[in-house]
Protein backbone atom coordinates (compact mmCIF):
# COMPACT_ATOMS: atom_id res chain seq x y z
CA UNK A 1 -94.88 -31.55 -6.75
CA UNK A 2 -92.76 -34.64 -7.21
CA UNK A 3 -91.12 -33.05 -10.54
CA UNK A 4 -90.15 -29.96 -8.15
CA UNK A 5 -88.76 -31.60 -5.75
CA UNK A 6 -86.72 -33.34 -8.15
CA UNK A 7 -86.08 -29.95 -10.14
CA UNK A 8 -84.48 -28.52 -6.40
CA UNK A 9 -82.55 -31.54 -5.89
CA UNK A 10 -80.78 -31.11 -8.98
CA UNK A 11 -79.98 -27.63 -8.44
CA UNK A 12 -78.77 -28.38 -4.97
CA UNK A 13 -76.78 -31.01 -7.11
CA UNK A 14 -75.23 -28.86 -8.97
CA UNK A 15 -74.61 -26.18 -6.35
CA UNK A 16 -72.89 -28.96 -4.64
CA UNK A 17 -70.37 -29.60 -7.46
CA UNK A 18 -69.90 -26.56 -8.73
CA UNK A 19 -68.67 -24.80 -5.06
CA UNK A 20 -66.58 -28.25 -4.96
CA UNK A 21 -65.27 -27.63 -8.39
CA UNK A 22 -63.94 -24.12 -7.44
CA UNK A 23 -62.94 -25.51 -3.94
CA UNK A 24 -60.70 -27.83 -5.99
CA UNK A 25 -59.69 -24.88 -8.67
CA UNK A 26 -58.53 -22.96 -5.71
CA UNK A 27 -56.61 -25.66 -4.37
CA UNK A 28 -54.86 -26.49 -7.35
CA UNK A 29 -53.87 -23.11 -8.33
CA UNK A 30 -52.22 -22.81 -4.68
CA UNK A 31 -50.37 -25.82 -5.41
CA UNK A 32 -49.35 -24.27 -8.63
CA UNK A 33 -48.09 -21.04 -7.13
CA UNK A 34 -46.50 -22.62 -3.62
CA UNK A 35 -44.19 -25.33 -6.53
CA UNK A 36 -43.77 -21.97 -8.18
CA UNK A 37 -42.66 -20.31 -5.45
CA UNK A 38 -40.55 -23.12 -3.93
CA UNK A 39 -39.15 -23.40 -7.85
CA UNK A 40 -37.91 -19.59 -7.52
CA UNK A 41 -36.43 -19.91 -3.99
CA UNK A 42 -34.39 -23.13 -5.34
CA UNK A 43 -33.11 -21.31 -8.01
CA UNK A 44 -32.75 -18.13 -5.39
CA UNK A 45 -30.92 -20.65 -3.00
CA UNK A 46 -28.40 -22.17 -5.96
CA UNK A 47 -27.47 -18.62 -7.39
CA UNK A 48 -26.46 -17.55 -3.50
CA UNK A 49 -24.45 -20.96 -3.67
CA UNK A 50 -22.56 -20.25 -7.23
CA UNK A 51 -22.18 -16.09 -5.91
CA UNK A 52 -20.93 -17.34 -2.58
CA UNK A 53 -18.41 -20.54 -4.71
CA UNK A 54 -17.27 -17.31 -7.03
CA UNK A 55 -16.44 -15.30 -4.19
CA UNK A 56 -14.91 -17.80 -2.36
CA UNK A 57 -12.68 -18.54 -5.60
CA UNK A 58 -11.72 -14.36 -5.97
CA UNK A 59 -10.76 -14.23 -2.46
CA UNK A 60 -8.32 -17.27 -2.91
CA UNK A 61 -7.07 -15.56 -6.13
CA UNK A 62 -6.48 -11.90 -4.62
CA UNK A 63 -4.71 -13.64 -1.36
CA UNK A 64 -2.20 -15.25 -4.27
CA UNK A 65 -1.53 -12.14 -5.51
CA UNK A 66 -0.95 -10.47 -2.28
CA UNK A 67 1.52 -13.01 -1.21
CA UNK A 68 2.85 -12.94 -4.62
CA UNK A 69 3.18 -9.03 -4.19
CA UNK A 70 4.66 -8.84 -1.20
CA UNK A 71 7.39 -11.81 -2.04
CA UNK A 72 8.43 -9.55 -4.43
CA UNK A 73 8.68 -6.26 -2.28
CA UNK A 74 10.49 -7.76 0.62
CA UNK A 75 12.55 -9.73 -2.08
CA UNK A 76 13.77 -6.98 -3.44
CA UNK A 77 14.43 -4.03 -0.72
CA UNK A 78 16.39 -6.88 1.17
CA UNK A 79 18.70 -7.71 -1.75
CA UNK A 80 19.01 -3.90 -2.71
CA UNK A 81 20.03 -3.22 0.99
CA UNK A 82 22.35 -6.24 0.98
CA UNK A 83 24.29 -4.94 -1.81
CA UNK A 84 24.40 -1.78 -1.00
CA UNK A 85 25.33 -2.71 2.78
CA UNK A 86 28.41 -5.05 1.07
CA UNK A 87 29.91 -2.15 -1.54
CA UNK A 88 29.55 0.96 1.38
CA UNK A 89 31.71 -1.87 3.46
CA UNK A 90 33.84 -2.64 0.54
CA UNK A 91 34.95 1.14 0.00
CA UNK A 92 35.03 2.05 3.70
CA UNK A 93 32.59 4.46 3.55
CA UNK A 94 31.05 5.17 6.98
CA UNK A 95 27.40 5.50 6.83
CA UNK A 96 24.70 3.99 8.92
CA UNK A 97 21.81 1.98 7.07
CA UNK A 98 18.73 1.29 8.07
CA UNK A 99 16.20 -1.94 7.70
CA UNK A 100 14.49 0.08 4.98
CA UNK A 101 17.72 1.29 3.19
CA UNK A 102 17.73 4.27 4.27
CA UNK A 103 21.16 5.99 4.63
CA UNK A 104 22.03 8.12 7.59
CA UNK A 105 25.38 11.02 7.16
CA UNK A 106 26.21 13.10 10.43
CA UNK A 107 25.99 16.77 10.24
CA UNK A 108 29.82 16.86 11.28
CA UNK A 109 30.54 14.95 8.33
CA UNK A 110 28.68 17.45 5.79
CA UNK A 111 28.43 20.73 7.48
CA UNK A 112 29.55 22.89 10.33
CA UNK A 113 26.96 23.42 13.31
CA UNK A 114 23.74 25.46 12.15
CA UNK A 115 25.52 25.88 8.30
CA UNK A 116 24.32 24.93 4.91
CA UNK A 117 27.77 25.15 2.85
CA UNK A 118 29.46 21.69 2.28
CA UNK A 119 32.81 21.61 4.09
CA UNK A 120 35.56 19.92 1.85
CA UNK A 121 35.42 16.87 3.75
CA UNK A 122 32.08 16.95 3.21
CA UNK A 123 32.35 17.37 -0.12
CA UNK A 124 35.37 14.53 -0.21
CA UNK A 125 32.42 12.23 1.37
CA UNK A 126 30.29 13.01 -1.33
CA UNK A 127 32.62 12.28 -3.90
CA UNK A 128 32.87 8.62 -2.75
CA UNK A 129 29.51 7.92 -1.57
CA UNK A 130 27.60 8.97 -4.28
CA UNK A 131 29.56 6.97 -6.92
CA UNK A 132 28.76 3.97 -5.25
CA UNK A 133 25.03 4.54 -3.98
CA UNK A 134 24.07 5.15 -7.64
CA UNK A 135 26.32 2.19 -9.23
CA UNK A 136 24.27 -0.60 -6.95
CA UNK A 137 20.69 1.84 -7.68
CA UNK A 138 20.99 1.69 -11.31
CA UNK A 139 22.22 -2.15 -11.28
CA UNK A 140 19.69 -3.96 -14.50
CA UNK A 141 18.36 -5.42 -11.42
CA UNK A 142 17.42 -2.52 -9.90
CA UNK A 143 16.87 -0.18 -12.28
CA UNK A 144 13.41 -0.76 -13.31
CA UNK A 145 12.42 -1.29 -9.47
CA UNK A 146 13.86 2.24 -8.46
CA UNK A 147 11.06 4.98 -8.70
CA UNK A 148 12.68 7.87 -6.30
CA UNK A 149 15.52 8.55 -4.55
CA UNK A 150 14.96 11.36 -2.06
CA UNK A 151 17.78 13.39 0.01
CA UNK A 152 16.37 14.90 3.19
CA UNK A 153 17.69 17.28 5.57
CA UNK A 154 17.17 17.07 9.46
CA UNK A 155 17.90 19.25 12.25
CA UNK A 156 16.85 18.47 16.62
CA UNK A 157 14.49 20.40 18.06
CA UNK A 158 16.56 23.49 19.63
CA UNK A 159 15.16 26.46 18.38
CA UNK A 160 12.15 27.34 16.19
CA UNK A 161 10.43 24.95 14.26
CA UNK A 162 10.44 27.55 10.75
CA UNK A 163 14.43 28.29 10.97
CA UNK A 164 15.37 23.86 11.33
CA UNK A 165 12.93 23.95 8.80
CA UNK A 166 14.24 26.19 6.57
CA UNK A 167 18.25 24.80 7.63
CA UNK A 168 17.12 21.46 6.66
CA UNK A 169 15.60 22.11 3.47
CA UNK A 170 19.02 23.88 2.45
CA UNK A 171 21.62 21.13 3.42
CA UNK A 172 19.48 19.04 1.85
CA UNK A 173 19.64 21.28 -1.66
CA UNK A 174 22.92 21.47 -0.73
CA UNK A 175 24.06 18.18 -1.05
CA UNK A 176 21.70 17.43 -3.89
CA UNK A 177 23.13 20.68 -6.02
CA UNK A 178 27.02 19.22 -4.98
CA UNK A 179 25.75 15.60 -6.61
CA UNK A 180 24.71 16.90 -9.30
CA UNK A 181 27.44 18.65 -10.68
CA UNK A 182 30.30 16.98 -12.08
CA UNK A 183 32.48 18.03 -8.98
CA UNK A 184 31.02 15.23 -7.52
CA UNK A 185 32.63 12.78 -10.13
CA UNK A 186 30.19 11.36 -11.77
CA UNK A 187 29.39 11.09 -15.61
CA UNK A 188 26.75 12.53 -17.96
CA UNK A 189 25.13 9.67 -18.27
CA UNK A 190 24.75 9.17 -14.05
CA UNK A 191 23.73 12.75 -13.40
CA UNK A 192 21.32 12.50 -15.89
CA UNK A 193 19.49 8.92 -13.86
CA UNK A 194 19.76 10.94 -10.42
CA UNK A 195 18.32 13.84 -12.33
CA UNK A 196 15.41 11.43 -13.81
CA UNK A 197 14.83 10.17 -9.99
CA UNK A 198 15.80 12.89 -7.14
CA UNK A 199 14.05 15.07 -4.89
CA UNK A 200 15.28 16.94 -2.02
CA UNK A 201 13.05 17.83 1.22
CA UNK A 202 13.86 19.58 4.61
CA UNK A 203 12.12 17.68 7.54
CA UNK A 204 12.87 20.19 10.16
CA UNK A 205 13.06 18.63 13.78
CA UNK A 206 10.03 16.15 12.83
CA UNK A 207 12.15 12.99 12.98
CA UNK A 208 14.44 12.86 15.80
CA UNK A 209 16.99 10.31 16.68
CA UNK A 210 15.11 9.06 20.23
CA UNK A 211 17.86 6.69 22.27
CA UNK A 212 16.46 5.61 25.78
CA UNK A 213 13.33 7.55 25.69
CA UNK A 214 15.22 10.86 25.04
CA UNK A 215 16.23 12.66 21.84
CA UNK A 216 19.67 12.32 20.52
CA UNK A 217 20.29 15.60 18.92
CA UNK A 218 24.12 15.01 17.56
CA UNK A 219 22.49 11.77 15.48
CA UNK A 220 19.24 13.90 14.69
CA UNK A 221 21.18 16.51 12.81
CA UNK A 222 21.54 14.79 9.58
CA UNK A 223 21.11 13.72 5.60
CA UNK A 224 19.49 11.05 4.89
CA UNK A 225 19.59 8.93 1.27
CA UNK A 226 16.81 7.25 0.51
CA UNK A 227 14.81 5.00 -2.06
CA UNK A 228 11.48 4.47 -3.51
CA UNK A 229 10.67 1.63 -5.16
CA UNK A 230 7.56 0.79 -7.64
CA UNK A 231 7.00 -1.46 -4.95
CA UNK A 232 5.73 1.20 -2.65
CA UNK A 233 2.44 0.95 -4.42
CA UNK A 234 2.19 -2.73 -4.20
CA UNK A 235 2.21 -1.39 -0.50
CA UNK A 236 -0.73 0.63 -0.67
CA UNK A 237 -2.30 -1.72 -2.60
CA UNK A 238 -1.92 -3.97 -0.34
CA UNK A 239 -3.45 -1.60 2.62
CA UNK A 240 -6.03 -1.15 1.16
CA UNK A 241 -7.27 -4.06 0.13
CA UNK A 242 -6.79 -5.14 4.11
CA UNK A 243 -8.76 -2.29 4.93
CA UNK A 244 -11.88 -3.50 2.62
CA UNK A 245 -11.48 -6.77 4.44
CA UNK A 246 -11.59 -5.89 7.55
CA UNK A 247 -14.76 -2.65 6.55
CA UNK A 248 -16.72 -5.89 5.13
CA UNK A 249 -16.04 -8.08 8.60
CA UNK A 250 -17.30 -5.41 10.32
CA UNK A 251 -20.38 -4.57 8.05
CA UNK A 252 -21.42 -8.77 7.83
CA UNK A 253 -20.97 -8.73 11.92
CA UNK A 254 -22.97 -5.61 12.25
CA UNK A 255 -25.94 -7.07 10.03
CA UNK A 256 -25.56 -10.31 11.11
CA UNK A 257 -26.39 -8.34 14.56
C-alpha cells in the first residue's frame, strides 16, 4: 500500500514537471517569436526611415533641376527678346513685341482688307524685317536654343468662322512663300535655316486683340512671328512634374483620411 502510494506520488511528480516543462517551452518560444517579431518591425521601421531619407534626398535633387531649368528658360527668351527688341529699334522697323517674343504686323501693313496678295509695301516690310528677325534667331547664342519659328495668320470675328479661317491660313502662306524666296533678300544659306525651322498656320478669329473688355478688330487682323525654343519642353517638363506633386498631395491626404 505504502509502495503505491509512493508509486502515485511520483507520477503526480512527474505530471507536475512535465506540464511545467511545456508551460515553460511555450513561454519561451513566445519570447522567441515576439524578439522575432519586434526584430522584423525594427528592421521594417529603419528601411521606411532610409526610403523616406532617399526620397527626401530625390525631391531636393529634382527641385535643383527645376530651378536650374527654368533659370535657363527665362534666361534665355528674355535675352532673345532684348536683342531682338534693340535691332527692330535700331532699323526702325515698326512692329509690336510681346513678353513672349512674339511679333505682331498690322493687316494694313501686309495686305489690303479681306486679301491674301502682299502689297509692295508689304512686301518692302518684309524685305527689312525678315533680314533682321533671322540675323538675332540664328545668333551662336541662339541657334541651338531655336526649335520653330511659326508665322500665323489672324483675322476678327466678322463673318464665318471657315472663310477667316481659310483668309488666315493664306496671308500666313503668303508671307511665308514671299520669305522664302530670294525677293525677300536673303541668302542661300538663310533661306535654307528658315526652311530647317518654319511653319505657317491660319488661326482664324480664335485670338482676338480684346482692349477694355471688347475686341479690337483693326489690331486682331494680323501676322504674327513667332519662336519656339527647346526650352518649351523644359516647360512641360516642368508641368508635369508639378502635376505629380500636387496628384501625390492629394492621394497621401486622401489616405491619410
Amino acid at each position: 500500500m505504502a509502495k503505491q502510494s509512493s508509486r502515485q506520488v511520483r507520477q503526480a511528480n512527474s505530471s507536475y514537471w512535465l506540464t511545467y516543462s511545456d508551460l515553460l517551452s511555450g513561454l519561451l518560444l513566445m519570447f522567441i517569436l515576439l524578439m522575432m517579431l519586434a526584430l522584423w518591425n525594427f528592421q521594417n521601421a529603419n528601411k521606411d526611415l532610409i526610403d523616406e531619407k532617399d526620397r527626401y534626398q530625390q525631391m531636393i535633387q529634382e527641385n535643383a533641376e527645376m530651378k536650374e531649368k527654368i533659370e535657363r528658360t527665362v534666361g534665355v527668351r528674355a535675352e532673345l527678346i532684348q536683342d531682338l527688341t534693340m535691332q527692330l529699334q535700331k532699323n526702325n522697323i515698326n512692329a509690336v513685341i510681346s513678353e513672349t517674343g512674339a511679333i505682331k504686323v498690322d493687316e494694313t501693313i501686309l495686305f489690303e482688307f479681306g486679301r491674301s496678295e502682299l502689297k509692295p509695301e508689304g512686301r518692302a516690310f518684309l524685305n527689312r524685317f525678315i533680314s533682321v528677325y533671322l540675323g538675332v534667331l540664328s545668333q551662336d547664342k541662339y541657334k541651338d536654343q531655336v526649335k520653330e519659328i511659326i508665322i500665323e495668320g489672324h483675322t476678327d470675328s466678322v463673318g464665318d468662322y471657315l472663310d477667316n479661317l481659310d483668309l488666315s491660313q493664306a496671308r500666313a502662306i503668303s508671307v511665308a512663300k514671299y520669305c522664302m524666296s530670294q525677293e525677300s533678300g536673303l541668302d542661300t544659306a538663310m533661306r535654307d535655316y528658315l526652311e530647317y525651322f518654319l511653319t505657317a498656320n491660319g488661326r482664324s478669329e480664335s485670338r482676338p486683340v480684346i482692349t477694355n473688355n471688347e475686341e479690337d478688330q483693326n489690331k486682331s487682323r494680323r501676322v504674327e512671328f513667332l519662336f519656339r525654343l527647346s526650352d518649351e519642353e523644359t516647360i512641360d517638363w516642368i508641368n508635369q512634374w508639378v502635376q505629380e506633386q500636387e496628384q501625390s498631395a492629394v492621394q497621401a491626404e486622401q489616405t491619410g483620411n
